[in-house]
C-alpha atoms as a PDB file:
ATOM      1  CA  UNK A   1      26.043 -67.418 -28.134  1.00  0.00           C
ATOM      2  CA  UNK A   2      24.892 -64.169 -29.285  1.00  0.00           C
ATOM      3  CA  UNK A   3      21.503 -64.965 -30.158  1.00  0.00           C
ATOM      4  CA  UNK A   4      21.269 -66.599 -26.549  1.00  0.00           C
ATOM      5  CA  UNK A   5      22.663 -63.040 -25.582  1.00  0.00           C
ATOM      6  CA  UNK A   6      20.300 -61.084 -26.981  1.00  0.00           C
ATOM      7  CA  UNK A   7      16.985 -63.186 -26.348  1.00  0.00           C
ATOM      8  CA  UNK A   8      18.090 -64.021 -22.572  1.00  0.00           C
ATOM      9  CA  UNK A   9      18.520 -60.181 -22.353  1.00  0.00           C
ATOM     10  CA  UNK A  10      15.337 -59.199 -23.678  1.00  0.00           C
ATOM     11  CA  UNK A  11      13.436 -61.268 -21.594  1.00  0.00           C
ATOM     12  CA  UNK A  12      15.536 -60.113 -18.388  1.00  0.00           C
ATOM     13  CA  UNK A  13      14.669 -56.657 -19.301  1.00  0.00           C
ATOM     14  CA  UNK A  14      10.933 -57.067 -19.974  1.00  0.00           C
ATOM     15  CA  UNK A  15      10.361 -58.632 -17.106  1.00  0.00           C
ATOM     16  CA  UNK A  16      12.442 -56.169 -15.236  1.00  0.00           C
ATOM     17  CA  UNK A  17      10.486 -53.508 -16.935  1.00  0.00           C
ATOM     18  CA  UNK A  18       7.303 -54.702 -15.778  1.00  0.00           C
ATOM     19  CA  UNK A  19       7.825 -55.141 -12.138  1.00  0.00           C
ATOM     20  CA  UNK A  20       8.801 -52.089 -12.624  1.00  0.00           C
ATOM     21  CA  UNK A  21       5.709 -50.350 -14.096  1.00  0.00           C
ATOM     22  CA  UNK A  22       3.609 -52.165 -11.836  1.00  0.00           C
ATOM     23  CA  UNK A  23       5.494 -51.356  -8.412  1.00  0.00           C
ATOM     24  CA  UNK A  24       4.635 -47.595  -9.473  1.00  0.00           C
ATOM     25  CA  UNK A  25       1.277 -47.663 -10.750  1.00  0.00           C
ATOM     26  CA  UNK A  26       0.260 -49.145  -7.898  1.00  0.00           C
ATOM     27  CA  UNK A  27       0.830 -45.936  -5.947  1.00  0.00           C
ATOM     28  CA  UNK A  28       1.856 -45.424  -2.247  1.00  0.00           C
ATOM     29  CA  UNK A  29       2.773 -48.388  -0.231  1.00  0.00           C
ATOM     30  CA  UNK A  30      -0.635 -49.023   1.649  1.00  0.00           C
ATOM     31  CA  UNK A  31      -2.729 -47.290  -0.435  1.00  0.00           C
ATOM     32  CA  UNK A  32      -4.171 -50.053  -2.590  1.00  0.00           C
ATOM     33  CA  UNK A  33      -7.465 -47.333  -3.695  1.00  0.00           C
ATOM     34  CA  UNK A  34      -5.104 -45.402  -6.378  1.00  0.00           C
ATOM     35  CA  UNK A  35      -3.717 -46.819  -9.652  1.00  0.00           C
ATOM     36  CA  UNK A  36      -0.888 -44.627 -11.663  1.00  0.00           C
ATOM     37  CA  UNK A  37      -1.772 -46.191 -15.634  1.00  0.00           C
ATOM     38  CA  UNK A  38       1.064 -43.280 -16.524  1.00  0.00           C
ATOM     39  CA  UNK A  39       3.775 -45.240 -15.339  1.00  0.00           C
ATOM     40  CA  UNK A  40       2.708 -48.278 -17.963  1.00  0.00           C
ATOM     41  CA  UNK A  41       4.335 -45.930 -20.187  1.00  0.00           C
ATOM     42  CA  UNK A  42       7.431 -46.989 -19.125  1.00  0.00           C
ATOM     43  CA  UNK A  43       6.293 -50.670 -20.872  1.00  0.00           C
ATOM     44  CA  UNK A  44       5.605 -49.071 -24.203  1.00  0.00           C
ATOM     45  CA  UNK A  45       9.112 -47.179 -24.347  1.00  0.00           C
ATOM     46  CA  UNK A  46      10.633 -50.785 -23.465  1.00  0.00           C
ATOM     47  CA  UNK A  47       8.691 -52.107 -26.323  1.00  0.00           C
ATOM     48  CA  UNK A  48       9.987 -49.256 -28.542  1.00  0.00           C
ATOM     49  CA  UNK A  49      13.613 -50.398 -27.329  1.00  0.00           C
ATOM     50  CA  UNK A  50      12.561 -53.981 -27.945  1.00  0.00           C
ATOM     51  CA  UNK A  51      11.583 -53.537 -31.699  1.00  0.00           C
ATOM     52  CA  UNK A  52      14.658 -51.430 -32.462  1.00  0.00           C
ATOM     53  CA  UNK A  53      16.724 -53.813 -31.364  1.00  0.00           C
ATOM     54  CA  UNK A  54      14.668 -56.667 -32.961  1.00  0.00           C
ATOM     55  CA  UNK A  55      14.597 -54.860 -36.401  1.00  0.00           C
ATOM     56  CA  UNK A  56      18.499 -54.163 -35.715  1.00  0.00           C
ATOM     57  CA  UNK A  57      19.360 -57.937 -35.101  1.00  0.00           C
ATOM     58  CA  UNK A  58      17.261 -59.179 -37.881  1.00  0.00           C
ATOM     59  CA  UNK A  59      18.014 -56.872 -40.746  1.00  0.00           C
ATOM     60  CA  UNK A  60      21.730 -57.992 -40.284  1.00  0.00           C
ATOM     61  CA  UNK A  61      22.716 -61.932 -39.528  1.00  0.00           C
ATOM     62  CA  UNK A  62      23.662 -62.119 -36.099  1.00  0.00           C
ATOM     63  CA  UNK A  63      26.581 -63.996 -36.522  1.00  0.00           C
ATOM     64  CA  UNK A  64      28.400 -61.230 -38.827  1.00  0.00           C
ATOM     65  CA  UNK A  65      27.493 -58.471 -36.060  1.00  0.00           C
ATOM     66  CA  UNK A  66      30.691 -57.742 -33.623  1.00  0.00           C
ATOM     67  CA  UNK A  67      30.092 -58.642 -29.619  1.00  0.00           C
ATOM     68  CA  UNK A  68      30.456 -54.881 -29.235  1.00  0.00           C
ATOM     69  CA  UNK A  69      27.376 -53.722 -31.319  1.00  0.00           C
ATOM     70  CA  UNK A  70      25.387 -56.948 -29.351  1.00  0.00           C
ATOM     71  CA  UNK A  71      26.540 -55.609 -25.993  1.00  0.00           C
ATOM     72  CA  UNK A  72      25.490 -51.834 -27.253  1.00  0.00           C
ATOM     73  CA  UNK A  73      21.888 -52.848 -28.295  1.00  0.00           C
ATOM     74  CA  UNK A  74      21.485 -54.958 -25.015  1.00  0.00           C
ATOM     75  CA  UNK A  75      22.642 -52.023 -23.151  1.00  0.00           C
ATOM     76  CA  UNK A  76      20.403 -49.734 -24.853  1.00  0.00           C
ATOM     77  CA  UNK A  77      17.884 -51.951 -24.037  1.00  0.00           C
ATOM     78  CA  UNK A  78      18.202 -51.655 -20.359  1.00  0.00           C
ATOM     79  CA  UNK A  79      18.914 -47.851 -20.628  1.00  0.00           C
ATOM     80  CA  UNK A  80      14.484 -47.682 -22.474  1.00  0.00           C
ATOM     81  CA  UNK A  81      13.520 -48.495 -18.524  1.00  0.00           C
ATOM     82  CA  UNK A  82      14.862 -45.235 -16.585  1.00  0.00           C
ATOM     83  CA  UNK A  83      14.149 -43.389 -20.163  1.00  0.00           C
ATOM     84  CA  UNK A  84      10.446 -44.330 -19.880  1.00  0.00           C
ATOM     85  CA  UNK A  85       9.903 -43.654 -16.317  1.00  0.00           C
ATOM     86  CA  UNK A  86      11.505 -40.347 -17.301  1.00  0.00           C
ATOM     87  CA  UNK A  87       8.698 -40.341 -19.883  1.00  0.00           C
ATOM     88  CA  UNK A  88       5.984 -41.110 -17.560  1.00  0.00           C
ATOM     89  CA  UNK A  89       6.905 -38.464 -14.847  1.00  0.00           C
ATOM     90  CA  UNK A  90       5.856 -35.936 -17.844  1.00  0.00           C
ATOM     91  CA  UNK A  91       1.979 -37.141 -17.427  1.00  0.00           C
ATOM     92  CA  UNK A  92       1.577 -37.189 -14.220  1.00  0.00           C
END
């Protein structure tokens, strides 16, 4: 169930992620000219998020980690999406 969890999660997330990224690079609504490639840093801070919790998971069996710590990671996960578009507001 957890590894379900966790897997269903990150792939939720990602793809989350990048509708997100690519709903703001592609600028103003109408204005197909301009492309924003800042805001596909939001992708690499989700990947960031993504190998943490991958290296996380793996280094301990999944079975022996609580539901809490599961529930943490996936929420941390989530939280790498607002976080990065935080990130890419910096370069633009």
């Amino acid at each position: 169930m957890k590894l379900i969890l966790t897997r269903g999660n990150v792939l939720c997330s990602g793809v989350v992620a990048l509708l997100i990224s690519w709903f703001f690079a592609q600028g103003a609504i109408g204005d197909a000219d301009s492309l924003t490639p800042a805001f596909f840093l939001i992708l690499l801070v989700w990947a960031i998020g993504a190998l943490l919790l991958w290296k996380s998971i793996s280094s301990v069996k999944l079975q022996n980690t609580s539901y809490f710590k599961v529930i943490l990671g996936n929420l941390l996960l989530w939280i790498t999406i607002p976080i990065g578009f935080i990130f890419s507001h910096l370069f633009i």
